[in-house]
PDB file of N, CA and C in Angstrom:
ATOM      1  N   UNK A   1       0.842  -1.189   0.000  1.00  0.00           N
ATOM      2  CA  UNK A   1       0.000   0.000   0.000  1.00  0.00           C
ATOM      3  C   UNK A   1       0.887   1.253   0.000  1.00  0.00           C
ATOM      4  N   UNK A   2       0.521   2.267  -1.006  1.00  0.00           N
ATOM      5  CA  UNK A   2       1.360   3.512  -1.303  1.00  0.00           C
ATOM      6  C   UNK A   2       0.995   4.252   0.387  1.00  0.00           C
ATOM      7  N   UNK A   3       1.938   5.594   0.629  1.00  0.00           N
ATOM      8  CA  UNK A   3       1.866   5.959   1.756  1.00  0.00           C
ATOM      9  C   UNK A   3       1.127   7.425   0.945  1.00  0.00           C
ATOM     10  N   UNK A   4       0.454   7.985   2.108  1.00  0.00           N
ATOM     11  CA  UNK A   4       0.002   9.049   1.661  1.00  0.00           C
ATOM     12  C   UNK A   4       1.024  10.062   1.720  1.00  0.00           C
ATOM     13  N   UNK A   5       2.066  10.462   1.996  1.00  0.00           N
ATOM     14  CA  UNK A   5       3.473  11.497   1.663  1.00  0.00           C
ATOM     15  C   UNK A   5       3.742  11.402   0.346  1.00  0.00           C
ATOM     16  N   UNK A   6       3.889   9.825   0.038  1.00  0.00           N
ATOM     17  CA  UNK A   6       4.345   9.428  -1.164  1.00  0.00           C
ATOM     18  C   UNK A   6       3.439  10.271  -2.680  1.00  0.00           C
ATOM     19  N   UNK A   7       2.194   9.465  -2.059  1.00  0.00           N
ATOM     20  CA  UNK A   7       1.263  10.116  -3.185  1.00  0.00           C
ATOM     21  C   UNK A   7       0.846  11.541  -2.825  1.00  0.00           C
ATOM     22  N   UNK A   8       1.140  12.566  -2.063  1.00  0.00           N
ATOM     23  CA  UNK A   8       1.059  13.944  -1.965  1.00  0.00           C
ATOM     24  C   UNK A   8       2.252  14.878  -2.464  1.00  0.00           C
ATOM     25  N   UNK A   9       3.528  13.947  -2.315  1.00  0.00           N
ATOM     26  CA  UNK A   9       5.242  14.666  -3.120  1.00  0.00           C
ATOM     27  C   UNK A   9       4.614  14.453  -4.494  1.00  0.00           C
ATOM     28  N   UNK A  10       4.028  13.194  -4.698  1.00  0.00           N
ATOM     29  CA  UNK A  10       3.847  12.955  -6.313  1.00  0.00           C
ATOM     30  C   UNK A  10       2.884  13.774  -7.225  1.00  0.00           C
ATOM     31  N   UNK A  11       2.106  14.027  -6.483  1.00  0.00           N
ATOM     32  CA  UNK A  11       0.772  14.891  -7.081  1.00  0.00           C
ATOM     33  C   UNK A  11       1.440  16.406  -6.805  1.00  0.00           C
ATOM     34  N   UNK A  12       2.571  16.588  -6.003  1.00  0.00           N
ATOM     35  CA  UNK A  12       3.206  18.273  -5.982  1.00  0.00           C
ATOM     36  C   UNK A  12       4.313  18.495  -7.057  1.00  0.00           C
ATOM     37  N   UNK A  13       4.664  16.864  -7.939  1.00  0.00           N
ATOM     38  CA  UNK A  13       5.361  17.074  -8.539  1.00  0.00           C
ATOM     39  C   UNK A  13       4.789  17.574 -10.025  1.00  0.00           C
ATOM     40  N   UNK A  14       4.157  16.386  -9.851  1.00  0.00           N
ATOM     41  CA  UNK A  14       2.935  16.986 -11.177  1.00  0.00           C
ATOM     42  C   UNK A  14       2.627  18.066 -11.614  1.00  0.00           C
ATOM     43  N   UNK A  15       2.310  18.892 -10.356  1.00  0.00           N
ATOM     44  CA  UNK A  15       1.756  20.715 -10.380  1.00  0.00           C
ATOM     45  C   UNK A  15       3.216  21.202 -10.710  1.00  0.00           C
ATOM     46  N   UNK A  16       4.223  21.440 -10.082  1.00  0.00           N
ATOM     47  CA  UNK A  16       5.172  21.872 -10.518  1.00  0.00           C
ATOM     48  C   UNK A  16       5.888  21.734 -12.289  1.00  0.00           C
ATOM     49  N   UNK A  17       5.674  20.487 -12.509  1.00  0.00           N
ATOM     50  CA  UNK A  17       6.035  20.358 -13.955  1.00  0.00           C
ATOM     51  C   UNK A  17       4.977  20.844 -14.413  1.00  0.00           C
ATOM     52  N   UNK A  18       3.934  21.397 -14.595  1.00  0.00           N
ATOM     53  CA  UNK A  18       2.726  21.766 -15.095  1.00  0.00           C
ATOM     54  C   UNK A  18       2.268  20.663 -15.944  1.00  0.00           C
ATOM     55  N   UNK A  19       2.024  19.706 -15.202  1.00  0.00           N
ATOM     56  CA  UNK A  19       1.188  18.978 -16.245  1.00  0.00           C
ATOM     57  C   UNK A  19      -0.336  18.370 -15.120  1.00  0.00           C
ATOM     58  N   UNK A  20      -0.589  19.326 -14.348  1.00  0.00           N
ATOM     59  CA  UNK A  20      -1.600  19.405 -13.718  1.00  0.00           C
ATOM     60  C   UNK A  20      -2.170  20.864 -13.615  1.00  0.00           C
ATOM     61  N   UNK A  21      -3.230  21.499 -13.956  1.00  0.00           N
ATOM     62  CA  UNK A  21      -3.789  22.952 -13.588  1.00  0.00           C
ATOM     63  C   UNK A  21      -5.359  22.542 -12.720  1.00  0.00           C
ATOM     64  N   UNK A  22      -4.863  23.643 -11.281  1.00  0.00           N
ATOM     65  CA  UNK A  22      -6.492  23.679 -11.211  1.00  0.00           C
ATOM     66  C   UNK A  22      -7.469  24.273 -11.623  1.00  0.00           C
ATOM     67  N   UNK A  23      -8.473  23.819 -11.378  1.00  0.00           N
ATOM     68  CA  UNK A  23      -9.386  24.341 -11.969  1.00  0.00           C
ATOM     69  C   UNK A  23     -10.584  25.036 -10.954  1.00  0.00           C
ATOM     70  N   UNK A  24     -11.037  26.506 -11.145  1.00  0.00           N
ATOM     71  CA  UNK A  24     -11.588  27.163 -10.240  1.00  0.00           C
ATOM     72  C   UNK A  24     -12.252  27.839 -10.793  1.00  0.00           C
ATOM     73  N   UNK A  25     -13.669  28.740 -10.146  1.00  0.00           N
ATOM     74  CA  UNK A  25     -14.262  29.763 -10.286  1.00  0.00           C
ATOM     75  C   UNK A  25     -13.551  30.701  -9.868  1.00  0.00           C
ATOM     76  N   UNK A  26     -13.401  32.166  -9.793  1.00  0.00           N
ATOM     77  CA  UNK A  26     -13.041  33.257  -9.448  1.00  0.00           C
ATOM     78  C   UNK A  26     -13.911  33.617  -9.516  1.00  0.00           C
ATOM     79  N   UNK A  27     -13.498  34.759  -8.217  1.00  0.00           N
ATOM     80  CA  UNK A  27     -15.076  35.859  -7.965  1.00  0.00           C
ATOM     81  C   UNK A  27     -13.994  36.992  -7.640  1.00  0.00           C
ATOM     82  N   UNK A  28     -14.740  38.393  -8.033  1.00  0.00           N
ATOM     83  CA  UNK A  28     -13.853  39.684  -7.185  1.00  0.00           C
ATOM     84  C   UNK A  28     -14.249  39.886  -6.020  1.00  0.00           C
ATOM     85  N   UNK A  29     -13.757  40.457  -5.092  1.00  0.00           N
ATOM     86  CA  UNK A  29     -14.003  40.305  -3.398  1.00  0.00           C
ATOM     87  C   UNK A  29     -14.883  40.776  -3.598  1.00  0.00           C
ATOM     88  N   UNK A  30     -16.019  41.958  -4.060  1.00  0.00           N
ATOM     89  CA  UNK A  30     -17.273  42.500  -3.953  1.00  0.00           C
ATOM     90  C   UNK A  30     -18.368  41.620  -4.454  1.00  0.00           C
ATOM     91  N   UNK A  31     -18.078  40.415  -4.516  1.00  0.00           N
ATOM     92  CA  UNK A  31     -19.069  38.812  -5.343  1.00  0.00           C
ATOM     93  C   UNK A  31     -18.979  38.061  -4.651  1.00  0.00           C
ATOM     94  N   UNK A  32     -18.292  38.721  -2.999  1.00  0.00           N
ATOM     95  CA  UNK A  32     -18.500  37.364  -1.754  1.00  0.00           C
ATOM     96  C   UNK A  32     -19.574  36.719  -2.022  1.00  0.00           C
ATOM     97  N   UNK A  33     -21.257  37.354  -1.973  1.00  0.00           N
ATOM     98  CA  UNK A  33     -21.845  36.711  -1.432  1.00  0.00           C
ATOM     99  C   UNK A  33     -22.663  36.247  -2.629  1.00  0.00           C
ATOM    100  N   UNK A  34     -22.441  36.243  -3.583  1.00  0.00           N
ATOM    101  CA  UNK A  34     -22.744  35.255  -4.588  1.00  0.00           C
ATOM    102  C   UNK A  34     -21.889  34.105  -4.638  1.00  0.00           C
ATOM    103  N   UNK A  35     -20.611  33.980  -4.878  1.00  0.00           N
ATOM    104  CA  UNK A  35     -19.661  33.146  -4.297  1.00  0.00           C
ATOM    105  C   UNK A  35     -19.865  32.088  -3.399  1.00  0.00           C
ATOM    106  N   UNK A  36     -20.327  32.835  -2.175  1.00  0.00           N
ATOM    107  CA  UNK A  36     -20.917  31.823  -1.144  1.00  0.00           C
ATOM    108  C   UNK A  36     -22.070  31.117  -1.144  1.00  0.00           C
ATOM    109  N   UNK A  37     -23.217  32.206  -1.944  1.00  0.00           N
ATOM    110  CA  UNK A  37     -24.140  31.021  -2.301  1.00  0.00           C
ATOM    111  C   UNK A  37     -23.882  29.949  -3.176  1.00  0.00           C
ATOM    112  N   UNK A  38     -23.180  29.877  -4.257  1.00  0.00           N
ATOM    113  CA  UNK A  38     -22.844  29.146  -5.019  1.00  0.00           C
ATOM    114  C   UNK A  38     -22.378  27.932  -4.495  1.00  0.00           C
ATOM    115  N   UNK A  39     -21.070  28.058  -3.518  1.00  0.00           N
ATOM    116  CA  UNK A  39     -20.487  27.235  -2.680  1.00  0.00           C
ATOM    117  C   UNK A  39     -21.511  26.199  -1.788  1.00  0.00           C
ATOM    118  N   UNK A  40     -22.610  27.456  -0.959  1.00  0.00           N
ATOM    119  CA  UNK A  40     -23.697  26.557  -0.286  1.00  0.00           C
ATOM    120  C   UNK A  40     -24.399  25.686  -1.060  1.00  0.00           C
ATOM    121  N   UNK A  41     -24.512  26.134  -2.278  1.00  0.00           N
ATOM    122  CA  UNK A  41     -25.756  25.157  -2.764  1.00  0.00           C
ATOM    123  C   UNK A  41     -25.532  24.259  -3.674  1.00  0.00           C
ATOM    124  N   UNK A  42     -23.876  24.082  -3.901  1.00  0.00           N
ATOM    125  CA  UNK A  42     -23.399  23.093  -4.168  1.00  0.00           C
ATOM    126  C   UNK A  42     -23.233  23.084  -5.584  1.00  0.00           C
ATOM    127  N   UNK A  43     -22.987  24.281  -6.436  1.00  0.00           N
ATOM    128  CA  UNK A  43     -23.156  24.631  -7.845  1.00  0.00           C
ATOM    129  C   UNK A  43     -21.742  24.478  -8.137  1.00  0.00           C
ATOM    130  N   UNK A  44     -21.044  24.982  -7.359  1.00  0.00           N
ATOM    131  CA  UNK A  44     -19.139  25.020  -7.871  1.00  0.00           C
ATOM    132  C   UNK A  44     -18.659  23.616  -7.761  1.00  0.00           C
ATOM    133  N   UNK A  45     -18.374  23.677  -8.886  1.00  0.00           N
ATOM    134  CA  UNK A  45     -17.949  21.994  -8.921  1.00  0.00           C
ATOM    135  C   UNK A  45     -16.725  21.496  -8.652  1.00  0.00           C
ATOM    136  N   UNK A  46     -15.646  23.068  -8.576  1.00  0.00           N
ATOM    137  CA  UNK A  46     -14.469  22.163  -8.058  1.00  0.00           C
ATOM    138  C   UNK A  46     -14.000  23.363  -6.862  1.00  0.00           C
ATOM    139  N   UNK A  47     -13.230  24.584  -7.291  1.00  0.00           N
ATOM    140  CA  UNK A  47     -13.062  26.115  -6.108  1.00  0.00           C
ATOM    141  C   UNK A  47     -13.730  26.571  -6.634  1.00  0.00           C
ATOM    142  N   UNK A  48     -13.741  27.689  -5.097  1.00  0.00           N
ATOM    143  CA  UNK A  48     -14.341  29.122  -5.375  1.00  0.00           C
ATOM    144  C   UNK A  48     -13.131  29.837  -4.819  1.00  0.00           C
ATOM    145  N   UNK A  49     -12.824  30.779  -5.675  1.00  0.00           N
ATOM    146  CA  UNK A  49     -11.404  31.782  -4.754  1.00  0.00           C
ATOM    147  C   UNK A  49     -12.055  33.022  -5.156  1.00  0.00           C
ATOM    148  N   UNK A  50     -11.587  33.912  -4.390  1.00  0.00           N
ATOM    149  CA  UNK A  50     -11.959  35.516  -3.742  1.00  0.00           C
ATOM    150  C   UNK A  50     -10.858  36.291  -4.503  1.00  0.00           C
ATOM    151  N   UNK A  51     -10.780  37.097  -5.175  1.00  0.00           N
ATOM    152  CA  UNK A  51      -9.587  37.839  -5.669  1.00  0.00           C
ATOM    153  C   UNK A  51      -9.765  38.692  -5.052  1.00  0.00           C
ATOM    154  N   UNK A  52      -8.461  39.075  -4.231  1.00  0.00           N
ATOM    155  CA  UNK A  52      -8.238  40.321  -3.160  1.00  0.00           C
ATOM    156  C   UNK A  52      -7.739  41.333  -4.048  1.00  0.00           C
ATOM    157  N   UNK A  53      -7.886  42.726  -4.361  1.00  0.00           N
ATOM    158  CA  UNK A  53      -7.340  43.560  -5.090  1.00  0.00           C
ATOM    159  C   UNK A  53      -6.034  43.555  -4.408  1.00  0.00           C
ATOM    160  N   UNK A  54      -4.850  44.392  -4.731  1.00  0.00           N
ATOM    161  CA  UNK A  54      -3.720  44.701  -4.849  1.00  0.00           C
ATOM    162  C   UNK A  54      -3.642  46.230  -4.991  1.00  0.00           C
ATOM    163  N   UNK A  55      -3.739  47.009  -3.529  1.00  0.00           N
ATOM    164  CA  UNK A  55      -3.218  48.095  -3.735  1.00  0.00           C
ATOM    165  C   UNK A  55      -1.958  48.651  -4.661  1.00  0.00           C
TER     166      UNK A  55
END
């Protein structure tokens, strides 16, 4: 049986060589709360991330 370290270095290696991308919704921070409904009701099928502006 694989160890779970094993298969978590392996799946970080993956992302690093890019031959893995995630995949997400984006929302701008003023779409919290659409965002969150989305999240509650189970519509986002994989993330939801918040884009914080950048002074």
């Amino acid at each position: 049986m694989r160890s779970y370290h094993r298969d978590l270095v392996e799946a970080l290696d993956l992302v690093a060589a890019g031959k893995v991308r995630p995949i997400m919704e984006t929302y701008p921070l003023d779409r919290v709360h659409e965002a969150f409904a989305r999240v509650e009701s189970g519509k986002v099928r994989f993330r939801a991330v918040l884009r914080i502006p950048q002074d």
